[in-house]
PDB file of N, CA and C in Angstrom:
ATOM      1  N   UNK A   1      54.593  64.883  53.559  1.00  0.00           N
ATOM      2  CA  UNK A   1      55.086  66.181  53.951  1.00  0.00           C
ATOM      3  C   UNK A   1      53.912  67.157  53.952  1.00  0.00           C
ATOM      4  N   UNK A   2      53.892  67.816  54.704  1.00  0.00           N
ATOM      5  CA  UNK A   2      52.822  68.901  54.918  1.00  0.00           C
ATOM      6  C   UNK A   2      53.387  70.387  55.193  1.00  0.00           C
ATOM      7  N   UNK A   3      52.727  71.643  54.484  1.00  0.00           N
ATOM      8  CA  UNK A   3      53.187  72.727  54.544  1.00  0.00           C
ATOM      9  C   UNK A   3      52.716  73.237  56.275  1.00  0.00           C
ATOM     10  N   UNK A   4      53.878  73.359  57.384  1.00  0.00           N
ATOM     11  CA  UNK A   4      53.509  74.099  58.287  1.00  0.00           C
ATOM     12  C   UNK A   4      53.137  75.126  58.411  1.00  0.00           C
ATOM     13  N   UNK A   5      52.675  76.355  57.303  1.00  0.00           N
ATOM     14  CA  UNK A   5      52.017  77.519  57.711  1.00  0.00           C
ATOM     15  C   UNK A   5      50.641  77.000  57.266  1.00  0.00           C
ATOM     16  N   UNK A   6      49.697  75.929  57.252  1.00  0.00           N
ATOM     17  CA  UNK A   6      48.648  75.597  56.710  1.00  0.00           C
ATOM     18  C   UNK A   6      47.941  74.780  58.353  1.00  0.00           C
ATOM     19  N   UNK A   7      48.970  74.587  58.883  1.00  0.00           N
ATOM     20  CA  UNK A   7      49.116  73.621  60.098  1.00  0.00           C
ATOM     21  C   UNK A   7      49.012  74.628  61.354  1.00  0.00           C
ATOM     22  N   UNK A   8      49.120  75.769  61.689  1.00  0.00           N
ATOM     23  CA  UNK A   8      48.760  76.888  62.560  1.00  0.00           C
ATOM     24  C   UNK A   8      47.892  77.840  62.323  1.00  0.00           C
ATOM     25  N   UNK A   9      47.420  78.319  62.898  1.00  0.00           N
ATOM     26  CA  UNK A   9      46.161  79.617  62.682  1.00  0.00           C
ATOM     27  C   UNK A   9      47.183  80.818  62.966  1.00  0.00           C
ATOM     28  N   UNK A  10      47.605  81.511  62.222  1.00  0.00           N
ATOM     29  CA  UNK A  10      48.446  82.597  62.184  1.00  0.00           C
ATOM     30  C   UNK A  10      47.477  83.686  61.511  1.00  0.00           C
ATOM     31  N   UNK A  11      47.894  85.505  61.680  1.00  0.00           N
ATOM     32  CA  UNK A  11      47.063  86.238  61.487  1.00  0.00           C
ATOM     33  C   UNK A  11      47.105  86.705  59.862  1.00  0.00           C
ATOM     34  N   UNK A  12      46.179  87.235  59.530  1.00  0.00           N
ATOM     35  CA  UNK A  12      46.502  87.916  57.666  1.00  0.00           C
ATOM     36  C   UNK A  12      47.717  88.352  57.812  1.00  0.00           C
ATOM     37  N   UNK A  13      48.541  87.629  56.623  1.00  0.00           N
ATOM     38  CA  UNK A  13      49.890  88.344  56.557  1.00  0.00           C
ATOM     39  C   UNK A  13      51.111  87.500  56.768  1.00  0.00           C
ATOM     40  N   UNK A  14      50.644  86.767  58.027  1.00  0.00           N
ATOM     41  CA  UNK A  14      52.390  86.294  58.016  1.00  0.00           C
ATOM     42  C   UNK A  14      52.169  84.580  58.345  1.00  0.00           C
ATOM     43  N   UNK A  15      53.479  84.641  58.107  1.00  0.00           N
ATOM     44  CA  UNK A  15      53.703  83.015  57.546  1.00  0.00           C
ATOM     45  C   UNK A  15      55.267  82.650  58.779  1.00  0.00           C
ATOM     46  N   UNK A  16      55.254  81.564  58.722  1.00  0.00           N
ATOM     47  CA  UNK A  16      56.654  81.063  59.270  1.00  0.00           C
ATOM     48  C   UNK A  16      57.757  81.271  58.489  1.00  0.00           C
ATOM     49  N   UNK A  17      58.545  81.680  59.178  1.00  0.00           N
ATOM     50  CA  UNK A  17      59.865  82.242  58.138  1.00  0.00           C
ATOM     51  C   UNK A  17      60.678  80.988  57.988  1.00  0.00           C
ATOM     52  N   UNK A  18      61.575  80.536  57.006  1.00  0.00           N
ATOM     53  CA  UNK A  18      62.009  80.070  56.853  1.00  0.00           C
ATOM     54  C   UNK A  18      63.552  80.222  57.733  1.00  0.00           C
ATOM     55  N   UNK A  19      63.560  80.880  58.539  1.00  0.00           N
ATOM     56  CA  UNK A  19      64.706  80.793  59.473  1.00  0.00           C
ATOM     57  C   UNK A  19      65.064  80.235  60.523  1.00  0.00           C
ATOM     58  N   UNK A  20      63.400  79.189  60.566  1.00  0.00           N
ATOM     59  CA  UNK A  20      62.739  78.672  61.787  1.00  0.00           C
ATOM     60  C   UNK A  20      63.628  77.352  61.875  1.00  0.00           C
ATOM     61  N   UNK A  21      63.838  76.731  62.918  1.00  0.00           N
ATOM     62  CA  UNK A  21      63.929  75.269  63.211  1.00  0.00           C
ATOM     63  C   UNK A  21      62.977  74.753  63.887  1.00  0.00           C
ATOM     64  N   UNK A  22      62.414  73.965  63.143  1.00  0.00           N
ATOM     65  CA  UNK A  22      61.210  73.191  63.320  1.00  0.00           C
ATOM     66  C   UNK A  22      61.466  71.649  63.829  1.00  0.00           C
ATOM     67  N   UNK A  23      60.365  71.083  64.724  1.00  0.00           N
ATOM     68  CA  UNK A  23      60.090  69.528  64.900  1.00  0.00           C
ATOM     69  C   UNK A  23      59.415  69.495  64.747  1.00  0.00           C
ATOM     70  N   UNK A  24      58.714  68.294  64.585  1.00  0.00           N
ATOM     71  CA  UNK A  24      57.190  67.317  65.285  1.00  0.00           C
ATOM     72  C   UNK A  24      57.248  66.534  65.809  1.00  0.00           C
ATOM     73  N   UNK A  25      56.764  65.913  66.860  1.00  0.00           N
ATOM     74  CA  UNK A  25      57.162  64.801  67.709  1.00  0.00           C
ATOM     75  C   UNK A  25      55.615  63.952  67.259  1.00  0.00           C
ATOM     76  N   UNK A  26      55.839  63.082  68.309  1.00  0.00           N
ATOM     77  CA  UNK A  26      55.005  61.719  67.795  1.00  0.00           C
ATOM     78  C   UNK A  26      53.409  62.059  67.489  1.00  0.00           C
ATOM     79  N   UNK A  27      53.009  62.722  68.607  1.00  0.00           N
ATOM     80  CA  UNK A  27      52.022  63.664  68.609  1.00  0.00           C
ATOM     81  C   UNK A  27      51.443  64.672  67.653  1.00  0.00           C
ATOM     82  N   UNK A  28      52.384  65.139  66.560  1.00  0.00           N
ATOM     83  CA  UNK A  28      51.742  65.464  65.502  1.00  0.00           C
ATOM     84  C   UNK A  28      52.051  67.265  65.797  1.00  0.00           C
ATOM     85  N   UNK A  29      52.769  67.659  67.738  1.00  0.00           N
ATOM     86  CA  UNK A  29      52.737  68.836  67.944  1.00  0.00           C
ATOM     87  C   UNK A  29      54.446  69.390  67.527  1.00  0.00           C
ATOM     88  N   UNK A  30      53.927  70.687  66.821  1.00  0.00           N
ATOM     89  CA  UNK A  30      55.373  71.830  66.385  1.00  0.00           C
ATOM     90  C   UNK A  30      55.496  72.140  67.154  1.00  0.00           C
ATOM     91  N   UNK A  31      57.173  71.815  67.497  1.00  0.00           N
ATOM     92  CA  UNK A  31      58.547  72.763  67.951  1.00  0.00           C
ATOM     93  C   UNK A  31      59.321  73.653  67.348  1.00  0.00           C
ATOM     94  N   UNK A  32      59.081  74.899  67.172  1.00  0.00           N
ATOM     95  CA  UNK A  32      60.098  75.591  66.615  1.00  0.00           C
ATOM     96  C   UNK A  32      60.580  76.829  67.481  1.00  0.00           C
ATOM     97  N   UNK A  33      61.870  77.055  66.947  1.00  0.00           N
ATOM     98  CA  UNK A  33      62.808  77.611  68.172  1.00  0.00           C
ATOM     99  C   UNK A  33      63.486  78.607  66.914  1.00  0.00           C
ATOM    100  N   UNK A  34      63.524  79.815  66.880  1.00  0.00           N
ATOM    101  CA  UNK A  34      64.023  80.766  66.356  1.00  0.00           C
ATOM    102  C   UNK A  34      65.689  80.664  66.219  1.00  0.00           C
ATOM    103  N   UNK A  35      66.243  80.607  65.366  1.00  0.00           N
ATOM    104  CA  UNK A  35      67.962  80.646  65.084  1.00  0.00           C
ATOM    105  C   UNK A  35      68.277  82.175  64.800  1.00  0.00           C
ATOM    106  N   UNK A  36      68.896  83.198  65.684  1.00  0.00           N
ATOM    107  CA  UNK A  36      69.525  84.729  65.359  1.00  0.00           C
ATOM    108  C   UNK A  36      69.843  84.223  64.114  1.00  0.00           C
ATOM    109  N   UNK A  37      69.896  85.439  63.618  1.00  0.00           N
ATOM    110  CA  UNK A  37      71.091  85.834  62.392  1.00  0.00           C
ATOM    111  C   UNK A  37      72.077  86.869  62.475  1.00  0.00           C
ATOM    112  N   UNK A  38      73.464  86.930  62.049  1.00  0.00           N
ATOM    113  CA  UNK A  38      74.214  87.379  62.621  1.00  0.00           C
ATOM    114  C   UNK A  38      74.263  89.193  62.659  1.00  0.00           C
ATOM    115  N   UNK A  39      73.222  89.101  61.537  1.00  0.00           N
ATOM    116  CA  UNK A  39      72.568  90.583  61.908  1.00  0.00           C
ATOM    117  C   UNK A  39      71.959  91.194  62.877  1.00  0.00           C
ATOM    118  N   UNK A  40      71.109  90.331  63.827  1.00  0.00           N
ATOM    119  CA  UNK A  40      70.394  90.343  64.606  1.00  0.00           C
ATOM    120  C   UNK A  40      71.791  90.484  66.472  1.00  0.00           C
ATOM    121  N   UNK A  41      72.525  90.258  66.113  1.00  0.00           N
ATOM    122  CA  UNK A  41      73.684  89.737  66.923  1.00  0.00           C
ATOM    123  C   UNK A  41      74.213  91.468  66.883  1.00  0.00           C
ATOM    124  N   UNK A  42      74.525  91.634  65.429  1.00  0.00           N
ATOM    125  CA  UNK A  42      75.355  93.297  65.271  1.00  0.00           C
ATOM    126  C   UNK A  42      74.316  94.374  66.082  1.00  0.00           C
ATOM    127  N   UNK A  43      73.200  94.218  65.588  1.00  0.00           N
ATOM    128  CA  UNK A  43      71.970  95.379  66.040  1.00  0.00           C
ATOM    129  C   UNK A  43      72.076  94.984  67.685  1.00  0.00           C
ATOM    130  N   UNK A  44      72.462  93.752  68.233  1.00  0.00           N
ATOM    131  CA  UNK A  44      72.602  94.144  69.563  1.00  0.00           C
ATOM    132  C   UNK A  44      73.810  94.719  70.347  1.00  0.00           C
ATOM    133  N   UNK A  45      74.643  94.186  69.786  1.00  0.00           N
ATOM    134  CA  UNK A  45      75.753  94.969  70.072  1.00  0.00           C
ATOM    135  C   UNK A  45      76.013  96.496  69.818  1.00  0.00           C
ATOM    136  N   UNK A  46      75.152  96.929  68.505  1.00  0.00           N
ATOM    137  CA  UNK A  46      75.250  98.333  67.975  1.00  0.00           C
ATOM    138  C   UNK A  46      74.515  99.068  69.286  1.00  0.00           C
ATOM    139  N   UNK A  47      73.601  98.649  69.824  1.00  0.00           N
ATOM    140  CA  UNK A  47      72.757  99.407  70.850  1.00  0.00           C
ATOM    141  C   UNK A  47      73.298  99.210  72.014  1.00  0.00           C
ATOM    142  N   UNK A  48      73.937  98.633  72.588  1.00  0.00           N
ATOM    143  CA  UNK A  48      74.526  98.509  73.912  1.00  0.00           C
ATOM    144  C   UNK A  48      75.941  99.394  73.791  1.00  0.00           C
ATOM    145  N   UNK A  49      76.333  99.483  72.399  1.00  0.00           N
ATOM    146  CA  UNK A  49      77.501 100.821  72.714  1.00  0.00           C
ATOM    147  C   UNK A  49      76.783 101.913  72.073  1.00  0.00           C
ATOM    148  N   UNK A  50      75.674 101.771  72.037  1.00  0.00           N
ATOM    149  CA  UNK A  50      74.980 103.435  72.219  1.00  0.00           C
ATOM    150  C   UNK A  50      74.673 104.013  73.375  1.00  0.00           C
ATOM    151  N   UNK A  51      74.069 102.588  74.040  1.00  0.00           N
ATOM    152  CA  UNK A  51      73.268 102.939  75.393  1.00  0.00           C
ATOM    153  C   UNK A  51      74.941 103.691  76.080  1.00  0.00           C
ATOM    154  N   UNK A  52      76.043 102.455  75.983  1.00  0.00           N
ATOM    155  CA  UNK A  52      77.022 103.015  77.146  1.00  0.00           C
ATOM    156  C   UNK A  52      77.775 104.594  76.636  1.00  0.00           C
ATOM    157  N   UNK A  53      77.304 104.717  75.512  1.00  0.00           N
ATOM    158  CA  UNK A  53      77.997 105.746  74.774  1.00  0.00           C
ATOM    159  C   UNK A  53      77.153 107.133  75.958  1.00  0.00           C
ATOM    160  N   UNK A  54      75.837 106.775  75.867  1.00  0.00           N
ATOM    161  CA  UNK A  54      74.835 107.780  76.347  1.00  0.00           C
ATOM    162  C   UNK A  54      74.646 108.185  77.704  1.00  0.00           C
ATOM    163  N   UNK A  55      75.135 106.927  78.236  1.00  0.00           N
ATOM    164  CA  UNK A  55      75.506 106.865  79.937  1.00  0.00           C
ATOM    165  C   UNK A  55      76.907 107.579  80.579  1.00  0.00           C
ATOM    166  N   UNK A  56      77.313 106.787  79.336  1.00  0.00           N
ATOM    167  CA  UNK A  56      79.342 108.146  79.603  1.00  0.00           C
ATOM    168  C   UNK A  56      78.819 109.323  79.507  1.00  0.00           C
ATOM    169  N   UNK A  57      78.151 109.881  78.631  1.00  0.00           N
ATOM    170  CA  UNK A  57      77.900 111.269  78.077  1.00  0.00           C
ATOM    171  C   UNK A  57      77.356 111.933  79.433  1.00  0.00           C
ATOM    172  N   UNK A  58      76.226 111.262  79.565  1.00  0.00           N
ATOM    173  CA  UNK A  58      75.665 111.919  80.633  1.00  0.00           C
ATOM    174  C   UNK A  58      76.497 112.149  82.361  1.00  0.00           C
ATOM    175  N   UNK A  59      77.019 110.850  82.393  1.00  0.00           N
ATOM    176  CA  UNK A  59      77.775 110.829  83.937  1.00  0.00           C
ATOM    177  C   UNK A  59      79.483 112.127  83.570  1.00  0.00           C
ATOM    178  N   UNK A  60      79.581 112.154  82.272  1.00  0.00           N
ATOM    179  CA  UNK A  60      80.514 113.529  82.243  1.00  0.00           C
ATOM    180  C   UNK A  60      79.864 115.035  82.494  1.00  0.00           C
ATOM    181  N   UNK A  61      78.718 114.736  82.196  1.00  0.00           N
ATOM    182  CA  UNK A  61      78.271 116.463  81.710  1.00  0.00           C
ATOM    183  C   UNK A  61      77.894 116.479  83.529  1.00  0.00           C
ATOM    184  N   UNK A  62      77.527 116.074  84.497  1.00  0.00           N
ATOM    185  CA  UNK A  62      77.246 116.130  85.731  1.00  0.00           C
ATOM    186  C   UNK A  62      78.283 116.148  86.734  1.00  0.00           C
TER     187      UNK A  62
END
């Protein structure tokens, strides 16, 4: 087993989050593919009924 943040050149500071889904294939090369969290899901939804909140607002006042 090998630690994958030792295995990329990443900048001072940050590391692979543990939220990651990771592979390796035969080749020895990482796949990882980001999984949302369902927080990440609310904050988009929170902004798209701002945006439409802001678009009503405006198409009334005109």
């Amino acid at each position: 087993m090998a630690d994958l943040d030792s295995q990329v050149e990443l900048p001072v500071g940050f590391f692979l989050a543990p939220g990651l889904h990771v592979q390796i294939n035969n080749v020895g090369q990482v796949a990882a593919s980001i999984i949302p969290e369902p927080q990440s899901y609310a904050l988009i939804l929170a902004g798209l009924i701002l945006v439409g909140f802001i678009v009503r607002r405006k198409s009334m006042v005109t």
